[in-house]
C-alpha atoms as a PDB file:
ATOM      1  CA  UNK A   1     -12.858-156.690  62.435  1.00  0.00           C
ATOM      2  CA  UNK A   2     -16.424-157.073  62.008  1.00  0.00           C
ATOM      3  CA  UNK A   3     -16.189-155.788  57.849  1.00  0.00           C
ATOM      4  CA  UNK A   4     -13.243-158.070  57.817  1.00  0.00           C
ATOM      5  CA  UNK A   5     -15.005-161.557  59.125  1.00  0.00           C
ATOM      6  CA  UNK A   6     -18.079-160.227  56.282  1.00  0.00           C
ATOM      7  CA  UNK A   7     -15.857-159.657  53.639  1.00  0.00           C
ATOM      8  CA  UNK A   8     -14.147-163.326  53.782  1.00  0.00           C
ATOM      9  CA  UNK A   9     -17.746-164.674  54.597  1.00  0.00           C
ATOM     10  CA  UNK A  10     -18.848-162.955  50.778  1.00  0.00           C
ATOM     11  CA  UNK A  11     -15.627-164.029  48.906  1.00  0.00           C
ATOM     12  CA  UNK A  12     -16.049-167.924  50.208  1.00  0.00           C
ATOM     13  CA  UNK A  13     -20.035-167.357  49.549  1.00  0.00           C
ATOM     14  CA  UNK A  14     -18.983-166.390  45.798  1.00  0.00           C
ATOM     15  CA  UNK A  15     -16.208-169.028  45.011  1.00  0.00           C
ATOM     16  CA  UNK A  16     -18.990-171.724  46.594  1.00  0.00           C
ATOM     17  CA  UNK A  17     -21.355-170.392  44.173  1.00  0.00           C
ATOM     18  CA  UNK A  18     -19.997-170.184  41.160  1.00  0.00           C
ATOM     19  CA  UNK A  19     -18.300-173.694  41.462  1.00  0.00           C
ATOM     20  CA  UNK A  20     -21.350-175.479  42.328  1.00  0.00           C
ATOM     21  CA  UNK A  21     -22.507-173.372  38.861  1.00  0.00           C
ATOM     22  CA  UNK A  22     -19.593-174.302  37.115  1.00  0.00           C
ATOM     23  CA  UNK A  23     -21.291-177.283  35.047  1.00  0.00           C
ATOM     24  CA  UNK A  24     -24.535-175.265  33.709  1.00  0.00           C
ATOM     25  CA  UNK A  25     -22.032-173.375  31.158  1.00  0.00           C
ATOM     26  CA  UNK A  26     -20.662-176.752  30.064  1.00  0.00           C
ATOM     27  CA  UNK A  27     -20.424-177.075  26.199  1.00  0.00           C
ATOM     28  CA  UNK A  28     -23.486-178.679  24.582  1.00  0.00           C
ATOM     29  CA  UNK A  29     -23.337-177.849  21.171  1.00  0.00           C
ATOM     30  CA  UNK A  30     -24.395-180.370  18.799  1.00  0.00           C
ATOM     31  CA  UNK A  31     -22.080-181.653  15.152  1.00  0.00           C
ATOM     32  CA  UNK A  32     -24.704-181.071  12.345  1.00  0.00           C
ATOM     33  CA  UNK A  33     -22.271-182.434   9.915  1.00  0.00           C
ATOM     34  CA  UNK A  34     -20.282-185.361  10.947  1.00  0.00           C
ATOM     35  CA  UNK A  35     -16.050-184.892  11.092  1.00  0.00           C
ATOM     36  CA  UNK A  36     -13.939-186.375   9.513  1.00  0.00           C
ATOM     37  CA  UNK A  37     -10.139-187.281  10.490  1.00  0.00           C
ATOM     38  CA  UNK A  38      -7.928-188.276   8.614  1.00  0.00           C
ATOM     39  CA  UNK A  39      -4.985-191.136  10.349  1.00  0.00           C
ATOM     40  CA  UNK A  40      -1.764-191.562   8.022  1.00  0.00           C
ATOM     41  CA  UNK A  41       0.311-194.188   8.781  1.00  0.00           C
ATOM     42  CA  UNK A  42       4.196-193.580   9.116  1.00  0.00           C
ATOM     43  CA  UNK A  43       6.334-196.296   8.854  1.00  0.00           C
ATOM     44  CA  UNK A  44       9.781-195.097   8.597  1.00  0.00           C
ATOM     45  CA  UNK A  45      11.219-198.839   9.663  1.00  0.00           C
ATOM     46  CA  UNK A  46      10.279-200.671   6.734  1.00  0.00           C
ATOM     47  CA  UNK A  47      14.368-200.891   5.863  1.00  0.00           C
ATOM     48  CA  UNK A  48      14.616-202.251   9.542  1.00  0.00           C
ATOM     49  CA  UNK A  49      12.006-204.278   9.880  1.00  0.00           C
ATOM     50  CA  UNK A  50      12.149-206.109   6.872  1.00  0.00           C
ATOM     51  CA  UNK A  51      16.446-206.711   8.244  1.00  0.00           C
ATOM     52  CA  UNK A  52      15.030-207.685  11.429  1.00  0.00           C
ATOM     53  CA  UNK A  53      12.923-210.403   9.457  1.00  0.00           C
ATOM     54  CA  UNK A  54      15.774-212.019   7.934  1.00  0.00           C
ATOM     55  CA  UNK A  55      18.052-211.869  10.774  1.00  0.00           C
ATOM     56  CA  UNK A  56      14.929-213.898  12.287  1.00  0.00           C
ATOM     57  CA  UNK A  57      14.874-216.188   9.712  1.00  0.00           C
ATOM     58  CA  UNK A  58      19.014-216.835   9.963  1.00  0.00           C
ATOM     59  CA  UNK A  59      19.166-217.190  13.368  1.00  0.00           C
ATOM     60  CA  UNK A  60      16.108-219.069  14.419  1.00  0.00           C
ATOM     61  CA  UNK A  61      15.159-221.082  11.057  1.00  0.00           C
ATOM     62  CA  UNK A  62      18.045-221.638   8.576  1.00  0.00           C
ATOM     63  CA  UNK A  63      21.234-221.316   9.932  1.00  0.00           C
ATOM     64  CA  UNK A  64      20.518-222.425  14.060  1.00  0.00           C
ATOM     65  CA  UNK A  65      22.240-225.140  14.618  1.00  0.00           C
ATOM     66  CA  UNK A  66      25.618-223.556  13.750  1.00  0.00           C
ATOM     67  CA  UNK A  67      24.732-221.244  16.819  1.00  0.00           C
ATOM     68  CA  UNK A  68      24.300-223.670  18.351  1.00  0.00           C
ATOM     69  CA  UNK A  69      27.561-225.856  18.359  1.00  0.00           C
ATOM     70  CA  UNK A  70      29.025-222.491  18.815  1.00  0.00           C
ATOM     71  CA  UNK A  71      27.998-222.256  22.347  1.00  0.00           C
ATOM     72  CA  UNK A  72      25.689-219.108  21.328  1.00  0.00           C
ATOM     73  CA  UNK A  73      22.599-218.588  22.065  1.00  0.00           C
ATOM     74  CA  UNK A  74      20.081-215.554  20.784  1.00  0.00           C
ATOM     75  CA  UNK A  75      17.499-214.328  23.003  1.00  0.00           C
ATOM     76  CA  UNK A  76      16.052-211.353  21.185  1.00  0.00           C
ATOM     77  CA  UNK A  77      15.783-209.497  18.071  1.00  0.00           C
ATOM     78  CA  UNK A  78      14.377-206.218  17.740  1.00  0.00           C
ATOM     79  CA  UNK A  79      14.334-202.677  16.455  1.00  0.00           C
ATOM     80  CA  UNK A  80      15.884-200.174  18.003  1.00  0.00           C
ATOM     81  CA  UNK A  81      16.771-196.830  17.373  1.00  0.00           C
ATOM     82  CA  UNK A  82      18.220-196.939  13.397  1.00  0.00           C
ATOM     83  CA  UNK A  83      19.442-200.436  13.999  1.00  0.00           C
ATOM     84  CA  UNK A  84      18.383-204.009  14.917  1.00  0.00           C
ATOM     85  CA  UNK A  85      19.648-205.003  18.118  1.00  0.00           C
ATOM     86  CA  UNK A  86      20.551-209.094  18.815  1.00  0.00           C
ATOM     87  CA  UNK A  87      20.446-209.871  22.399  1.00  0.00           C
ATOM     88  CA  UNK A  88      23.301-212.773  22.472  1.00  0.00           C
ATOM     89  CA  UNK A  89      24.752-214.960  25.541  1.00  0.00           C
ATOM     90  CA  UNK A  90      27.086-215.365  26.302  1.00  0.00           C
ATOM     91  CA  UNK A  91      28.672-212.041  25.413  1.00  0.00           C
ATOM     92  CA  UNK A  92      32.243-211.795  24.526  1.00  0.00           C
ATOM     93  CA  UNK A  93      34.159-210.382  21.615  1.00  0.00           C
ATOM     94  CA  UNK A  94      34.833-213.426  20.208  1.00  0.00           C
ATOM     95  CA  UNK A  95      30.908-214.106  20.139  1.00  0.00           C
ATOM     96  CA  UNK A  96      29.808-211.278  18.809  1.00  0.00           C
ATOM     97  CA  UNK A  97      32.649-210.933  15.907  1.00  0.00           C
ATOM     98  CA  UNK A  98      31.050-213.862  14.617  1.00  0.00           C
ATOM     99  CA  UNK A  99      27.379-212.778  14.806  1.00  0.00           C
ATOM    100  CA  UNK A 100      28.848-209.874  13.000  1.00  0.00           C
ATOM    101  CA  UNK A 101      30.294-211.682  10.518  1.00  0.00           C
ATOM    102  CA  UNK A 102      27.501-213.929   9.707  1.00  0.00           C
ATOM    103  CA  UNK A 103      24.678-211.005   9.468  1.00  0.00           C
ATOM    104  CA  UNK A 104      27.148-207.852   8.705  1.00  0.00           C
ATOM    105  CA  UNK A 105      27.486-204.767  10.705  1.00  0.00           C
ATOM    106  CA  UNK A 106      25.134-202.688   8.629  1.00  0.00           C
ATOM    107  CA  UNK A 107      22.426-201.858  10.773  1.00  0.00           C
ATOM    108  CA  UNK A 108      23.234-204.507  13.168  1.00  0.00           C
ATOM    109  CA  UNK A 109      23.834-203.735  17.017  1.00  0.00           C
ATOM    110  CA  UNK A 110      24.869-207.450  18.866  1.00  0.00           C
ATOM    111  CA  UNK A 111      24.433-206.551  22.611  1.00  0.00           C
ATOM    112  CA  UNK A 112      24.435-208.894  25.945  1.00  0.00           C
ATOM    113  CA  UNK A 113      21.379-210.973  26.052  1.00  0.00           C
ATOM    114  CA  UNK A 114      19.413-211.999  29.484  1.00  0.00           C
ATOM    115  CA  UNK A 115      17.380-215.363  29.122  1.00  0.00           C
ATOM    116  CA  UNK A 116      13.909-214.747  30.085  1.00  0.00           C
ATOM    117  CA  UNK A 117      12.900-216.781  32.843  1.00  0.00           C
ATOM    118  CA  UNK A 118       9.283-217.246  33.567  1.00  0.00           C
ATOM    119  CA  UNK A 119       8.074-216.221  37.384  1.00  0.00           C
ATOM    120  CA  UNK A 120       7.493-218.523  39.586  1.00  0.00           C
ATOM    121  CA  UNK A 121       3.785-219.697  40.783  1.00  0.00           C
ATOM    122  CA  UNK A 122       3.479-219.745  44.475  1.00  0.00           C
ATOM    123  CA  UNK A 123       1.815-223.491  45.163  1.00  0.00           C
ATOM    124  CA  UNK A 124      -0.354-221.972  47.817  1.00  0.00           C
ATOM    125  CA  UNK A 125      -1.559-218.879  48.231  1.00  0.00           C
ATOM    126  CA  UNK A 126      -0.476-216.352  50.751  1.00  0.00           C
ATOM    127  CA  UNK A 127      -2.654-216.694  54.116  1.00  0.00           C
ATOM    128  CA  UNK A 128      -4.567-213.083  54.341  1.00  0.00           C
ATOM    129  CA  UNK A 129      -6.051-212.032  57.729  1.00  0.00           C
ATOM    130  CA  UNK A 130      -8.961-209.432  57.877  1.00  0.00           C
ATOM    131  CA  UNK A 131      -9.881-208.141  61.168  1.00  0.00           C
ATOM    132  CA  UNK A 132     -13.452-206.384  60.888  1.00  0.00           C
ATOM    133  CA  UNK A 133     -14.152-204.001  63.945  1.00  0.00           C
ATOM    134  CA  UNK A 134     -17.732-202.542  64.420  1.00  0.00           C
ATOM    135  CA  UNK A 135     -18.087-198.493  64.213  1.00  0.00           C
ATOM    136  CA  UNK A 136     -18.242-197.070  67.065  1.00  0.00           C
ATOM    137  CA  UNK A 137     -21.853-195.671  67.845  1.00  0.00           C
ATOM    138  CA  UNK A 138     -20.704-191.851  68.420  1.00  0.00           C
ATOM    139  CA  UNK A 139     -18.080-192.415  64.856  1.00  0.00           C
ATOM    140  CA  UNK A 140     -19.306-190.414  61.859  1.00  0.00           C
ATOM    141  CA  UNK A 141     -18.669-190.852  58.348  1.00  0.00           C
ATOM    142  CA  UNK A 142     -15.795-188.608  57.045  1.00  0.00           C
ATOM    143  CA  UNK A 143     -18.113-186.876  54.870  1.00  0.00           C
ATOM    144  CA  UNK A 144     -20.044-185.489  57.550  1.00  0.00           C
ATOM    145  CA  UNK A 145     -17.231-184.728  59.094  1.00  0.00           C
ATOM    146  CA  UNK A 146     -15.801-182.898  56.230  1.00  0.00           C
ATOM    147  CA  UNK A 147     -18.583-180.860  56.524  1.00  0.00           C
ATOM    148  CA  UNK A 148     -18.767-180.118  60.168  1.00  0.00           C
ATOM    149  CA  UNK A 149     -15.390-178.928  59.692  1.00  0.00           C
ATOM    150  CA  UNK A 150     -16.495-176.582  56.862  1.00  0.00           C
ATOM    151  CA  UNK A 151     -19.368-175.967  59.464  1.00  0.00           C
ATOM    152  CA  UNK A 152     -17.201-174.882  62.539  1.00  0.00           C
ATOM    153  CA  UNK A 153     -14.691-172.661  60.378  1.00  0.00           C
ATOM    154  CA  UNK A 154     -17.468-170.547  58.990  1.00  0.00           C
ATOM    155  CA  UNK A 155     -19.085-170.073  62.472  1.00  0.00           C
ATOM    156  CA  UNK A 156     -15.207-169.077  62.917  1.00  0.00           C
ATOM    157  CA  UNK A 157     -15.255-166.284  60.563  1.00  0.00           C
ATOM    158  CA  UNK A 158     -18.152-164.360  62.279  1.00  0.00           C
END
């Protein structure tokens, strides 16, 4: 029992030692040359982006009002995926037949829109209570009661 309690004793001894050791072998080897990287770019949505830009232009600048009078409103563009998505509302087939005939169906996706609404500010601010108790005189700090734990299992052990 006695070789037992020892043995556990030297195996926690070790695995204390060599973490509290564990930063000494930390890497501290100095660059005498300085690196280089090299960042490329890829921009595989030129195509889209570029479609997106004149479906912007159509719907928003030139051709608005006609949306308008036709009881549709746009709330997004965007890419997504291979295609540009146009949020719409509201969302029927008769709605989005006619987005899709005035920007085509290449690369075009017309989905259901949502309206952003903006939140809400509060006019007052939530009343917030604190309570501050005193420590108790006998109370100790969790760390040194971390430790007095540690403490009392060791004493355990042997």
């Amino acid at each position: 029992m006695i070789k037992n309690k020892a043995i556990h004793a030297m195996i926690i001894g070790t695995c204390i030692f060599a973490n509290s050791i564990a930063g000494v072998y930390a890497d501290t080897t100095t660059l005498d040359a300085p690196v280089t990287i090299q960042i490329e770019q890829v921009n595989n949505g030129d195509e889209l982006t570029q479609k997106q830009s004149e479906i912007d232009q159509y719907v928003f600048e030139k051709h608005a009002e006609e949306f308008t009078d036709k009881g549709i409103t746009v709330t997004h563009t965007g890419v997504i995926g291979d295609s540009v998505e146009v949020g719409i509302t509201p969302f029927n087939e008769e709605n989005a037949k006619y987005v899709y005939d005035q920007l085509g169906k290449d690369m075009v996706n017309v989905v259901e829109g949502m309206q952003a609404v903006p939140l809400m500010m509060q006019s007052t601010p939530p009343e917030v209570t604190m309570q501050l108790t005193p420590p108790a005189d006998k109370e100790t700090s969790s760390f040194t009661a971390f430790f007095d734990n540690i403490w009392e299992w060791v004493k355990n052990i042997f």
